[in-house]
C-alpha atoms as a PDB file:
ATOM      1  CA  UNK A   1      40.554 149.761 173.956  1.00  0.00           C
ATOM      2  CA  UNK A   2      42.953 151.181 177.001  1.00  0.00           C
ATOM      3  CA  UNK A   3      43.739 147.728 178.119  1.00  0.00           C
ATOM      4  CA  UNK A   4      44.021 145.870 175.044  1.00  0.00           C
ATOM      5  CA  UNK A   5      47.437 148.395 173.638  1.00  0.00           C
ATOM      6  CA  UNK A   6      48.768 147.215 177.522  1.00  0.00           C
ATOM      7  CA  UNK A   7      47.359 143.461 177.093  1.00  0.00           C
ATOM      8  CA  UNK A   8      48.040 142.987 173.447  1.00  0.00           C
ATOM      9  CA  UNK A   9      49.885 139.821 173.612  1.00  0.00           C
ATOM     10  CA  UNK A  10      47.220 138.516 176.286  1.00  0.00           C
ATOM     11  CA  UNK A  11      44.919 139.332 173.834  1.00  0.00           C
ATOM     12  CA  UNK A  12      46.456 137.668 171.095  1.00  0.00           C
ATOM     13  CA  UNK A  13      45.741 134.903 173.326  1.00  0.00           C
ATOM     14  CA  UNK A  14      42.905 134.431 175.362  1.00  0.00           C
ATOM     15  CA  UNK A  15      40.847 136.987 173.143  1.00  0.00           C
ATOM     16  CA  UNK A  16      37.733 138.508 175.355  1.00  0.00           C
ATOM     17  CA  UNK A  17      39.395 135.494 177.803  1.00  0.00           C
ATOM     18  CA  UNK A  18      42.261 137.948 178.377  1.00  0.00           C
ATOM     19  CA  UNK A  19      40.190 140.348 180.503  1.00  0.00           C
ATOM     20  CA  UNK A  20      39.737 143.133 178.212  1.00  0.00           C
ATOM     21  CA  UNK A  21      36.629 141.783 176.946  1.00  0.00           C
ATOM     22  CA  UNK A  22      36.902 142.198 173.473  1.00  0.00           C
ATOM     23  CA  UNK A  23      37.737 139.620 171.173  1.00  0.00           C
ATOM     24  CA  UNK A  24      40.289 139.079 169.159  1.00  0.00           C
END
């Protein structure tokens, strides 16, 4: 989604943990 392009290496991360509620 929007946040996960701005949040990509918090995604990486936490996953759906990282706020943008999707995982991976």
């Amino acid at each position: 989604s929007k946040r996960s392009l701005v949040l990509q290496h918090t995604n990486l991360h936490g996953g759906s943990r990282a706020g943008t509620g999707e995982p991976g």
